[in-house]
Structure formats: structure tokens, C-alpha cells
N, C-alpha and C. Protein backbone atom coordinates (compact mmCIF):
# COMPACT_ATOMS: atom_id res chain seq x y z
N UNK A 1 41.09 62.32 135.11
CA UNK A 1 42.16 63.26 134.79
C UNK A 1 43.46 62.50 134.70
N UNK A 2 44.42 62.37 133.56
CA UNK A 2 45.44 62.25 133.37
C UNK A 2 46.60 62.93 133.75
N UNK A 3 47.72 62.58 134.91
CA UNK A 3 48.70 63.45 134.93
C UNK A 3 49.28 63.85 133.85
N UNK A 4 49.72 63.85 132.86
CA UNK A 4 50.58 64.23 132.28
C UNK A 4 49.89 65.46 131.25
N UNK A 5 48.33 65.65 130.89
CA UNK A 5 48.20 66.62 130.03
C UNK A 5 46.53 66.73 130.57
N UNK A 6 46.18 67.03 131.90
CA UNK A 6 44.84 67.18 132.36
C UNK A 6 43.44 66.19 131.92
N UNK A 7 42.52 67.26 132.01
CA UNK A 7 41.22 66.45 132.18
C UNK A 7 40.92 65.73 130.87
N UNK A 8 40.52 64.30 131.22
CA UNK A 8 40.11 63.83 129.57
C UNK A 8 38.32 63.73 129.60
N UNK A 9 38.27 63.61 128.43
CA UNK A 9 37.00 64.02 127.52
C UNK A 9 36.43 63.12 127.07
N UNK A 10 36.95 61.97 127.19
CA UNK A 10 36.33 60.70 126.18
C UNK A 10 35.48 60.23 127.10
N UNK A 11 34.64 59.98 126.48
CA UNK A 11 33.18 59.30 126.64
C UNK A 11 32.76 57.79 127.38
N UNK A 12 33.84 57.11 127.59
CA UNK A 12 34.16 56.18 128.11
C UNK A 12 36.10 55.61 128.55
N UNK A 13 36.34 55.35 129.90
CA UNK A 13 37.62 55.05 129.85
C UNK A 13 37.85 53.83 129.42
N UNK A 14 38.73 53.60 128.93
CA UNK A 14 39.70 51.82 128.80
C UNK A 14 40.70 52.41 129.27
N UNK A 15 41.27 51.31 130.54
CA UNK A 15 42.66 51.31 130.14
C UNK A 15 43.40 50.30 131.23
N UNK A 16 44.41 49.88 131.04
CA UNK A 16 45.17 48.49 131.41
C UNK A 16 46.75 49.34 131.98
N UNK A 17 47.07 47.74 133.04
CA UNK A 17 48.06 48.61 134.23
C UNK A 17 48.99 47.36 134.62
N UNK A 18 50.10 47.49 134.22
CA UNK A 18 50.61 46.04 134.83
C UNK A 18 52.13 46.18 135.57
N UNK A 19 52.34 45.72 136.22
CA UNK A 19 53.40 46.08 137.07
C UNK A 19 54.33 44.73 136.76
N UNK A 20 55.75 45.50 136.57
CA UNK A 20 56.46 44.29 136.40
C UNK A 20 57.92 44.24 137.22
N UNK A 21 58.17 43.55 137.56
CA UNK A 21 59.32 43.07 139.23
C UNK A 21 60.43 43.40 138.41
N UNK A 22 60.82 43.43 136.77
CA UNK A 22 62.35 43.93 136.24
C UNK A 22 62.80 42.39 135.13
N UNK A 23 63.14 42.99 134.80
CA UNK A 23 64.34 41.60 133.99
C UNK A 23 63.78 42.11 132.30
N UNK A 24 64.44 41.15 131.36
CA UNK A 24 64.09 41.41 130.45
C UNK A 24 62.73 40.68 129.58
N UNK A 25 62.14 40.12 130.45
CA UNK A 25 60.93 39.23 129.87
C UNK A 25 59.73 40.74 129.48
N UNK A 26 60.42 41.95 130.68
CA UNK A 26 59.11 42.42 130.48
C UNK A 26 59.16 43.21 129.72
N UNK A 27 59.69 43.12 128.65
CA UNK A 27 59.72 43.72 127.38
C UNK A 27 58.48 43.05 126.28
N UNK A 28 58.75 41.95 126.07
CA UNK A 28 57.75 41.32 125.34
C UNK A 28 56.35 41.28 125.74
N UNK A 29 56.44 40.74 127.42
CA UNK A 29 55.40 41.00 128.07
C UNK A 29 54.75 42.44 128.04
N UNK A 30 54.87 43.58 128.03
CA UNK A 30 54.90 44.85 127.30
C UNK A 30 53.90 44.79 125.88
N UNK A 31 54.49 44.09 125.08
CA UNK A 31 53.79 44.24 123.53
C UNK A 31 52.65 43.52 124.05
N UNK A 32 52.28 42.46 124.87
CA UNK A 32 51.26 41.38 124.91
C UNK A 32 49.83 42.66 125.41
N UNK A 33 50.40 43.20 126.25
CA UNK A 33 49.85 44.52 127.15
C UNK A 33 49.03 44.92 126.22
N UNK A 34 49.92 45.35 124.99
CA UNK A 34 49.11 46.66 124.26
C UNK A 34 48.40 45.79 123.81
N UNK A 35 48.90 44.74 122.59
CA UNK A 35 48.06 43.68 122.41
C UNK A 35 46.50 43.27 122.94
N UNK A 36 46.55 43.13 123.86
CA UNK A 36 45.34 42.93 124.71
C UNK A 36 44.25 44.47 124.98
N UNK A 37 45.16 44.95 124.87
CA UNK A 37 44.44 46.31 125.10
C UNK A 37 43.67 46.96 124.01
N UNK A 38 44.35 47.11 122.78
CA UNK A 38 44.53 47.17 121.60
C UNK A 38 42.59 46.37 121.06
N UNK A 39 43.09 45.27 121.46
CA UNK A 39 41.71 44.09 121.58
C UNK A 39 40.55 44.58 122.05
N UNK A 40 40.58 45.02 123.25
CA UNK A 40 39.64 45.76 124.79
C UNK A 40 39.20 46.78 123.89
N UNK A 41 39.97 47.46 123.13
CA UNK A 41 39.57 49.02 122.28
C UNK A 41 38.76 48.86 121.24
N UNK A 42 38.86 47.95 120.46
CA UNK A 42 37.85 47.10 119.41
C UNK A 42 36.90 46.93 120.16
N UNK A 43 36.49 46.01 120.98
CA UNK A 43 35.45 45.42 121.47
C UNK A 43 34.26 46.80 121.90
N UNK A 44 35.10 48.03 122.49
CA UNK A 44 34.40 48.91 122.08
C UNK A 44 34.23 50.13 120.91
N UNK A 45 34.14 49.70 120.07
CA UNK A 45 33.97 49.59 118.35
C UNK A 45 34.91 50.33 117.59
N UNK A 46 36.10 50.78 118.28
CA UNK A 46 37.52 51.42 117.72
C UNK A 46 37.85 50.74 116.82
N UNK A 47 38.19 50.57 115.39
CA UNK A 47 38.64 50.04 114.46
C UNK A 47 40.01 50.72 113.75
N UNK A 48 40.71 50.03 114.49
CA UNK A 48 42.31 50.29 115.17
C UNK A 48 42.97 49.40 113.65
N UNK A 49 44.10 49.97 113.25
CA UNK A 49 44.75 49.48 111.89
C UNK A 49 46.05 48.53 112.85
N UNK A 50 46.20 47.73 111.79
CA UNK A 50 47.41 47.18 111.79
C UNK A 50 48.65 47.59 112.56
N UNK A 51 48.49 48.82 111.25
CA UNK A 51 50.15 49.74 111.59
C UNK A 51 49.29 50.26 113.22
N UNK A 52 48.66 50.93 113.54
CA UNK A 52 48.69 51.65 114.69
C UNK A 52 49.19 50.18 115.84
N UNK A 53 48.73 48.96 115.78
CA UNK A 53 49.11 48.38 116.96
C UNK A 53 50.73 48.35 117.13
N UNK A 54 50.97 47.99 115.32
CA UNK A 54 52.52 48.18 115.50
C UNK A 54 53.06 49.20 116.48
N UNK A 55 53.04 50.20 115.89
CA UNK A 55 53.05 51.64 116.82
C UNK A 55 52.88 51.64 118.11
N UNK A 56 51.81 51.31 118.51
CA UNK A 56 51.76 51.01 119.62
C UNK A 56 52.68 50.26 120.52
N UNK A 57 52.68 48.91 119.93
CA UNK A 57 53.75 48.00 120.30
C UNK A 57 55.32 49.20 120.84
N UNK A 58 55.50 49.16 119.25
CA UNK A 58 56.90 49.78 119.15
C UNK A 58 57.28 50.71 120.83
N UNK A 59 55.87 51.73 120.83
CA UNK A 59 56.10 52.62 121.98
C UNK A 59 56.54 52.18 123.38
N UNK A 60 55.56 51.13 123.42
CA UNK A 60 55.46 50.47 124.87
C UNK A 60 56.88 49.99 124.84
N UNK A 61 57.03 48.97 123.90
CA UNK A 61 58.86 48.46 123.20
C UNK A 61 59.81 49.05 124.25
N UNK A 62 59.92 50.89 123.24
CA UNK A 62 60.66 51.73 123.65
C UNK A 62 61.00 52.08 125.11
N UNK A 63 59.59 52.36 125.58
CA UNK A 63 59.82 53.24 127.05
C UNK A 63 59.99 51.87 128.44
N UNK A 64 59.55 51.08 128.26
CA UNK A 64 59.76 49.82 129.25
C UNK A 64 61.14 48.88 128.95
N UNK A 65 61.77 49.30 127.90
CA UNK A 65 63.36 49.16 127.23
C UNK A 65 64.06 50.42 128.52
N UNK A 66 63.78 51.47 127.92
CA UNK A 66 64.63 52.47 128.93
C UNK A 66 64.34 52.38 130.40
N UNK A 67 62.99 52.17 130.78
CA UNK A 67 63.07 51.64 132.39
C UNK A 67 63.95 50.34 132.59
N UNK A 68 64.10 49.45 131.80
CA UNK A 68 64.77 48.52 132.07
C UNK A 68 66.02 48.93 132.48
N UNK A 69 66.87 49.82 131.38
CA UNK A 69 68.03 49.86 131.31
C UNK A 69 68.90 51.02 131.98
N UNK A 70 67.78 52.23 132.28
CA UNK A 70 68.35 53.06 132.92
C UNK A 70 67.67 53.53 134.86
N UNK A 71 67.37 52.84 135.06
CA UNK A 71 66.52 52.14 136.26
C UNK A 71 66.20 51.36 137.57
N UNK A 72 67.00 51.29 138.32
CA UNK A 72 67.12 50.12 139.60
C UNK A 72 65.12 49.89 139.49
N UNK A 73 65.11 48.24 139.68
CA UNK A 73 64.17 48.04 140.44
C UNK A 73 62.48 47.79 139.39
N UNK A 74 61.62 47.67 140.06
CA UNK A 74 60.38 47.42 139.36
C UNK A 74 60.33 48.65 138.17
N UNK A 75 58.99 48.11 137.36
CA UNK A 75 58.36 49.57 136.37
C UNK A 75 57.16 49.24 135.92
N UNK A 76 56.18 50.11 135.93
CA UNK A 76 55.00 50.14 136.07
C UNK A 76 54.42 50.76 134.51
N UNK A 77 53.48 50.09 133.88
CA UNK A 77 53.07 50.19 132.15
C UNK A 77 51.48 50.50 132.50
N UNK A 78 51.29 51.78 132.02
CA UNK A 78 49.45 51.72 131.58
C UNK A 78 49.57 52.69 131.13
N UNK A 79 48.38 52.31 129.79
CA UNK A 79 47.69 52.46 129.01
C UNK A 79 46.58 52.97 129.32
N UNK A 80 45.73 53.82 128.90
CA UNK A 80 44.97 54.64 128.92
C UNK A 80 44.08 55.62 127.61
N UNK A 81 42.91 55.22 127.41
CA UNK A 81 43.05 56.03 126.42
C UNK A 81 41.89 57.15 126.42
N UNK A 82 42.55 58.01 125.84
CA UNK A 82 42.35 59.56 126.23
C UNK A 82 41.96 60.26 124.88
N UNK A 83 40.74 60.37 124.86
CA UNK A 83 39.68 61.05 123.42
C UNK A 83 40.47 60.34 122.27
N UNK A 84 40.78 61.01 121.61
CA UNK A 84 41.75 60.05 120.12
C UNK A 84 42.81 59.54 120.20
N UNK A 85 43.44 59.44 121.46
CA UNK A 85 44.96 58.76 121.34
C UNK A 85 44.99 58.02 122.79
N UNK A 86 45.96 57.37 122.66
CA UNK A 86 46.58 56.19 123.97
C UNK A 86 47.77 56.98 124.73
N UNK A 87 47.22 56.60 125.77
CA UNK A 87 48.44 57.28 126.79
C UNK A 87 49.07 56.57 127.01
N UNK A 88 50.66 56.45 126.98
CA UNK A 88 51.37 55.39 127.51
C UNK A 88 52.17 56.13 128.58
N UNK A 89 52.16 55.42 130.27
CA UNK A 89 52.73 56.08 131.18
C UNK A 89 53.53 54.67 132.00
N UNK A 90 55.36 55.16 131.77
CA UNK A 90 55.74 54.27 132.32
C UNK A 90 56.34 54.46 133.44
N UNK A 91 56.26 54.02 134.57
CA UNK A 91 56.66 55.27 136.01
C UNK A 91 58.16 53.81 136.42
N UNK A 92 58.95 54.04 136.58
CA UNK A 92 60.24 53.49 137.31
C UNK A 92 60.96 54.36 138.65
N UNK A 93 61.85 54.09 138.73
CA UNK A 93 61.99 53.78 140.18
C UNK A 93 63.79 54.51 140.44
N UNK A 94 64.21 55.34 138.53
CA UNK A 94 64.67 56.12 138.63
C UNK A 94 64.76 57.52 138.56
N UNK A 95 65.70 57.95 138.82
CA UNK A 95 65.52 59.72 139.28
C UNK A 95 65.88 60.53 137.96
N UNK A 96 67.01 59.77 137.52
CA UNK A 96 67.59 60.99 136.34
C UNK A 96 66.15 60.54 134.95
N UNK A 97 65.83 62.02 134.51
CA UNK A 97 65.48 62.15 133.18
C UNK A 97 66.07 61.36 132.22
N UNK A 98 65.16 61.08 130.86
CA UNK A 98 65.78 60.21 129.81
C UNK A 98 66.29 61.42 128.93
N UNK A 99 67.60 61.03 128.37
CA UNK A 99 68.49 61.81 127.34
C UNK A 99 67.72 62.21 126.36
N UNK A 100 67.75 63.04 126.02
CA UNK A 100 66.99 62.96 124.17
C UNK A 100 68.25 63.66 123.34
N UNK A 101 68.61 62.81 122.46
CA UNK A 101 69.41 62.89 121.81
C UNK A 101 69.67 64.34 120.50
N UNK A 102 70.72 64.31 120.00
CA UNK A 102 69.93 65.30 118.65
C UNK A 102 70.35 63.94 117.78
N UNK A 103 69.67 63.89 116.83
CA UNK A 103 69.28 63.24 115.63
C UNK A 103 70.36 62.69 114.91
N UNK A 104 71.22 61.46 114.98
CA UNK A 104 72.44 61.10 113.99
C UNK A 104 72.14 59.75 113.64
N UNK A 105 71.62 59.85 111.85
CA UNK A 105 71.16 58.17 111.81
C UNK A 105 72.52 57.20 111.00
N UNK A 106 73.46 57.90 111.55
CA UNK A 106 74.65 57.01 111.80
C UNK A 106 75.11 56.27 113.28
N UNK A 107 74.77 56.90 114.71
CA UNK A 107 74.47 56.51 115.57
C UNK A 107 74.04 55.10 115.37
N UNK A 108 74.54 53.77 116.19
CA UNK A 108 74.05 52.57 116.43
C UNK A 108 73.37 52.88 118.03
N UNK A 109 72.23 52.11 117.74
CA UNK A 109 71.20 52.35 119.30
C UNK A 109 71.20 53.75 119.62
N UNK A 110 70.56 53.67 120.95
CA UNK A 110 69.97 55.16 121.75
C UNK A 110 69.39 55.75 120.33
N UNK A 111 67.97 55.76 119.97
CA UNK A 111 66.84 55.82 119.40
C UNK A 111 65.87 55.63 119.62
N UNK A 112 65.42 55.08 120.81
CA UNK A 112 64.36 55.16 121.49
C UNK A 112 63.33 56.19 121.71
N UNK A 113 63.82 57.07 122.36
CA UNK A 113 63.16 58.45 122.65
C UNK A 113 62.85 59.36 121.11
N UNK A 114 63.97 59.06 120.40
CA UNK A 114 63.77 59.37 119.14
C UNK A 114 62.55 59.23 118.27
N UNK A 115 62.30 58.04 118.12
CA UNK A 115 61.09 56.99 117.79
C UNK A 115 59.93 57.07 118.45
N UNK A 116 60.19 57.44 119.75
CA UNK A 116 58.29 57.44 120.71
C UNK A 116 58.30 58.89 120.10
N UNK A 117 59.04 60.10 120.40
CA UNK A 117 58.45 61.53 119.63
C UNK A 117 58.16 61.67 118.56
N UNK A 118 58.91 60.75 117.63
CA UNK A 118 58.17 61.02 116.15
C UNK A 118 56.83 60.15 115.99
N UNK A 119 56.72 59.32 116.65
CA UNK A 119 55.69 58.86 116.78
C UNK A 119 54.35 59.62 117.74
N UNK A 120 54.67 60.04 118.65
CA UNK A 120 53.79 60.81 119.71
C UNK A 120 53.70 61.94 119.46
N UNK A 121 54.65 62.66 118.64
CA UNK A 121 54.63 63.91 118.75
C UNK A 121 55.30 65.26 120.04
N UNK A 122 55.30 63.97 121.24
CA UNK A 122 55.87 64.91 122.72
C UNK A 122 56.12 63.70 123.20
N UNK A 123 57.27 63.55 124.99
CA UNK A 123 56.94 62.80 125.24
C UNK A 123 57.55 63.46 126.92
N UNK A 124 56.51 63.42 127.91
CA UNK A 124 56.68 64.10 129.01
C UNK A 124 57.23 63.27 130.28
N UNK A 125 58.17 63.85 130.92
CA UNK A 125 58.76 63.42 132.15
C UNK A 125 58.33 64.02 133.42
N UNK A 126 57.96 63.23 134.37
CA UNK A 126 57.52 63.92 135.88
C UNK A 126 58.04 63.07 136.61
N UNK A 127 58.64 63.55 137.56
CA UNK A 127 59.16 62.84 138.78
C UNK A 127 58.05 63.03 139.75
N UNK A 128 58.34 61.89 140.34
CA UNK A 128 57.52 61.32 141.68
C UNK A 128 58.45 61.16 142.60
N UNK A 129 57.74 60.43 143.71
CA UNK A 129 58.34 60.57 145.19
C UNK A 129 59.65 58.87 145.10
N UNK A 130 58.87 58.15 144.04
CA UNK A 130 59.51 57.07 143.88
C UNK A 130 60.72 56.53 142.77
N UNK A 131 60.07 57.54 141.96
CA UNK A 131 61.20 57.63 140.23
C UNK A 131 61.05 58.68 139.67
N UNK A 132 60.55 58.30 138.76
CA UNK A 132 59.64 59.51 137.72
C UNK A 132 58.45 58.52 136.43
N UNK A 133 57.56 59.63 135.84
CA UNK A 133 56.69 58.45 134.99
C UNK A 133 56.91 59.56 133.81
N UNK A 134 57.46 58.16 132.70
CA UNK A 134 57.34 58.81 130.96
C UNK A 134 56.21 59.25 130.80
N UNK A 135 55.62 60.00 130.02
CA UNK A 135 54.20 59.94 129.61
C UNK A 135 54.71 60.21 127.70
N UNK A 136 53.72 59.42 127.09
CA UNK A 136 53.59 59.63 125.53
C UNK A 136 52.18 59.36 125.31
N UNK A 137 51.56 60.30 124.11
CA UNK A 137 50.37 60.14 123.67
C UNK A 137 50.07 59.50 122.33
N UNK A 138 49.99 58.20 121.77
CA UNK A 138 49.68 57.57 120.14
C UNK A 138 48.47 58.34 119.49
N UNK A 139 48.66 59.11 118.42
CA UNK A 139 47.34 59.58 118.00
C UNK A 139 46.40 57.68 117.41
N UNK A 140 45.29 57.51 117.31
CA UNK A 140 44.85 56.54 117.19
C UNK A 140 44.76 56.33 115.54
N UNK A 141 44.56 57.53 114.56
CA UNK A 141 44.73 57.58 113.25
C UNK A 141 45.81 58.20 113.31
């Protein structure tokens, strides 16, 4: 069972978890994540496009960008994947909710959140005892 949208259904789990102490390395380190994961999902016979790793990438990008920046302290990345799509859940170690903007593509930066919903479609916030954890879902097609 997945916090963020209940019981999953898929037939087999994958999924990858990496904890990172803060700074900005773990941004890149982030893409390597999905990367690898991305890999793990093939091997069990998912034939995953190009653009979706992009996507993927991009997401992880996004939400371990905003733990960085709006955040004291560690942040925690996994992946999960859940019947047709990837869960990305990034839990940090702050309290306030992420902004979601309304839409100005004259705006420089803060597009983030922008970009994981049009991409995900939703993207859910829960607080914990320690921060709170993003949750976003990648459809896989």
C-alpha cells in the first residue's frame, strides 16, 4: 500500500529509496536514481521510451530541487512503481506546503510544481511527524 493514493495492484513491486544528507550534489544524484531504476524496470520487461525517462528525470529534478531549497536538513527520494505509473515520494524535513503557483510564462523560475502536475497530472502533500512527503504519479505511457 502506497501512502499517498492506497492499495497497489501491480503484480510485482520495484522500487528504489535513497536518502540524501542535503547540498546540491543531490540533485544530479537524483536523475542517476531514476536512471537506475528506470534500468531495474526494463530488466523486468517494461519497455520504457526515451522521453518517459526524461520525464522522469525532470520529476525527480523538480521535487528534490524544492526539498533542497525550501527545507532545513536531509530528504529522502523513492520511487516506486504502482500498476502503470511511478510514484515519486520525496519526504523532507520541512513543515510548510509547496506554493503552487497560478500559471505566468513570463515568470523567471518557480515552475517546478508547475511541470511535475502537468506532467503527473496531481501532485499530493502529507505531513509527517518529521516534514512532510511530496507524492507525484508518472503515467509510464
Amino acid at each position: 500500500m502506497t501512502p499517498a493514493h492506497g492499495p497497489d495492484t501491480g503484480a510485482f513491486v520495484v522500487s528504489a529509496v535513497v536518502e540524501f544528507k542535503g547540498g546540491s550534489a543531490m540533485i544530479p544524484a537524483s536523475r542517476d536514481v531514476v536512471r537506475g531504476f528506470v534500468a531495474r524496470l526494463a530488466e523486468h520487461g517494461l519497455d520504457l521510451t526515451d522521453a518517459f525517462l526524461d520525464a522522469a528525470r525532470l520529476v525527480a529534478t523538480e521535487l528534490v530541487t524544492n526539498a533542497l531549497r525550501h527545507a532545513p536538513g536531509p530528504c529522502r527520494l523513492q520511487l516506486t512503481l504502482v500498476d502503470d505509473r511511478v510514484e515519486f515520494a520525496v519526504s523532507d524535513t520541512g513543515d510548510a506546503f509547496p506554493t503552487f503557483l497560478p500559471r505566468d510564462p513570463v515568470r523567471v523560475g518557480r515552475h517546478g510544481l508547475e511541470i511535475v502536475t502537468r506532467l503527473c497530472g496531481e501532485v499530493i502533500t502529507k505531513p509527517h511527524a518529521a516534514g512532510k512527503t511530496v507524492y507525484a504519479r508518472l503515467p509510464l505511457a
